[in-house]
Protein backbone atom coordinates (compact mmCIF):
# COMPACT_ATOMS: atom_id res chain seq x y z
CA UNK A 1 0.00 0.00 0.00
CA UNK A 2 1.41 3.20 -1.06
CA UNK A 3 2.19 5.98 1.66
CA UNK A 4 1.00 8.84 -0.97
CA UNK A 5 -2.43 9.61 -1.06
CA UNK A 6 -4.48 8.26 -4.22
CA UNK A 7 -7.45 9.91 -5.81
CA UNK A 8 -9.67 7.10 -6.79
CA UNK A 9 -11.72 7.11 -9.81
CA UNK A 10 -14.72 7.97 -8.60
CA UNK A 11 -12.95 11.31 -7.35
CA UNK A 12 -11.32 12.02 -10.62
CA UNK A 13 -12.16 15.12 -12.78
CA UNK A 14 -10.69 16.30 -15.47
CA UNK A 15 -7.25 15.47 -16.68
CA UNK A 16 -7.09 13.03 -14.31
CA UNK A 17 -10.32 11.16 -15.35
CA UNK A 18 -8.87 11.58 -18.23
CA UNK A 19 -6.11 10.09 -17.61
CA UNK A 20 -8.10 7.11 -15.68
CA UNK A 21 -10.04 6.56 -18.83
CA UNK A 22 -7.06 5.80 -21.07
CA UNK A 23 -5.82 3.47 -18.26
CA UNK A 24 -8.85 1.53 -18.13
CA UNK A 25 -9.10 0.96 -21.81
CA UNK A 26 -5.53 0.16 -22.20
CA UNK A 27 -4.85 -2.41 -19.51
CA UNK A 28 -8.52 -2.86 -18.15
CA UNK A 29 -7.28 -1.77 -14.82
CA UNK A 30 -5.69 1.16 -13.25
CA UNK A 31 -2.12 -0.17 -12.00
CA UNK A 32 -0.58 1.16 -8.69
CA UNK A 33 2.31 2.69 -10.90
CA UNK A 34 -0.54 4.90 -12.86
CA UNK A 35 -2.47 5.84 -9.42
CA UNK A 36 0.16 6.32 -7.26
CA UNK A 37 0.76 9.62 -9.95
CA UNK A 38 -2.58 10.90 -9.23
CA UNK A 39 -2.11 13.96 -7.34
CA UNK A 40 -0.22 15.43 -10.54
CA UNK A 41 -2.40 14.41 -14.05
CA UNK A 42 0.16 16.06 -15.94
CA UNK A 43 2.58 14.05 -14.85
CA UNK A 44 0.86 10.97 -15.79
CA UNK A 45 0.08 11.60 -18.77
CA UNK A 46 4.10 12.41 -19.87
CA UNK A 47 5.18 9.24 -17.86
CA UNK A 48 2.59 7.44 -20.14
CA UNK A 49 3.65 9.14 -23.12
CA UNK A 50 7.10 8.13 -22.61
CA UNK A 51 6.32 4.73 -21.16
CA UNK A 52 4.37 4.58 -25.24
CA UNK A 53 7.19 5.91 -26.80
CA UNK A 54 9.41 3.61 -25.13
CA UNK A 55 7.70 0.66 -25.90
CA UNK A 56 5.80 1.01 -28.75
CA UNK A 57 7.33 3.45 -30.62
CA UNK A 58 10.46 3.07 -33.45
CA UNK A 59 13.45 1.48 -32.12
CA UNK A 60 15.60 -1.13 -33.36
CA UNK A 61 14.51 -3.06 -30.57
CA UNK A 62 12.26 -5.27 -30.88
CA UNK A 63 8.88 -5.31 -28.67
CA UNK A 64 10.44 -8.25 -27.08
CA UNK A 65 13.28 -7.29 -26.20
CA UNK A 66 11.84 -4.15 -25.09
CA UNK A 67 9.66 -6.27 -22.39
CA UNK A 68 12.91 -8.77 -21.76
CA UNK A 69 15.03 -5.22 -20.60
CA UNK A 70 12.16 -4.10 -18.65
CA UNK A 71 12.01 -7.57 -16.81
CA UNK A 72 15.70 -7.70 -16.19
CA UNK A 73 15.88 -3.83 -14.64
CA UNK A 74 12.30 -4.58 -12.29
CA UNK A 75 14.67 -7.48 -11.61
CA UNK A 76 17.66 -5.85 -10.34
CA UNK A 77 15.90 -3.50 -8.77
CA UNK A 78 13.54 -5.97 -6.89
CA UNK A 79 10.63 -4.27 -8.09
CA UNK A 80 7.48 -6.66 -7.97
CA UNK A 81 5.62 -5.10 -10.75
């Protein structure tokens, strides 16, 4: 449980509904790395712009190998998301 206070979606307005909305339809679930950025929509929406960018955007990476660096880093830094 995360020590920073959460709006929940039934609080939301906004960009933060917003926000909420795209998180819902992308993953069918708002994850406690999107919520726990709540307090600041803005920054939300860049960290999910970049998190896009990263992953889905150009790159001679492959979307694999995207998600296999991704694993490895949570990995090393014990992170159980």
């Amino acid at each position: 449980m995360p020590w920073i206070k959460i709006i929940p979606l039934n609080e939301a307005k906004d960009l933060l509904l917003q926000e909420y909305q795209a998180a819902l339809k992308r993953a069918g679930r708002i994850w406690n790395i999107v919520s726990i950025m709540s307090q600041n929509p803005r920054a939300m929406k860049a960290s999910m712009g970049f998190y896009s960018a990263l992953m889905f955007g150009d790159s001679p990476l492959s979307r694999s190998q995207r998600e296999m660096l991704a694993v490895v880093v949570s990995a090393a830094n014990q992170c159980r998301y």
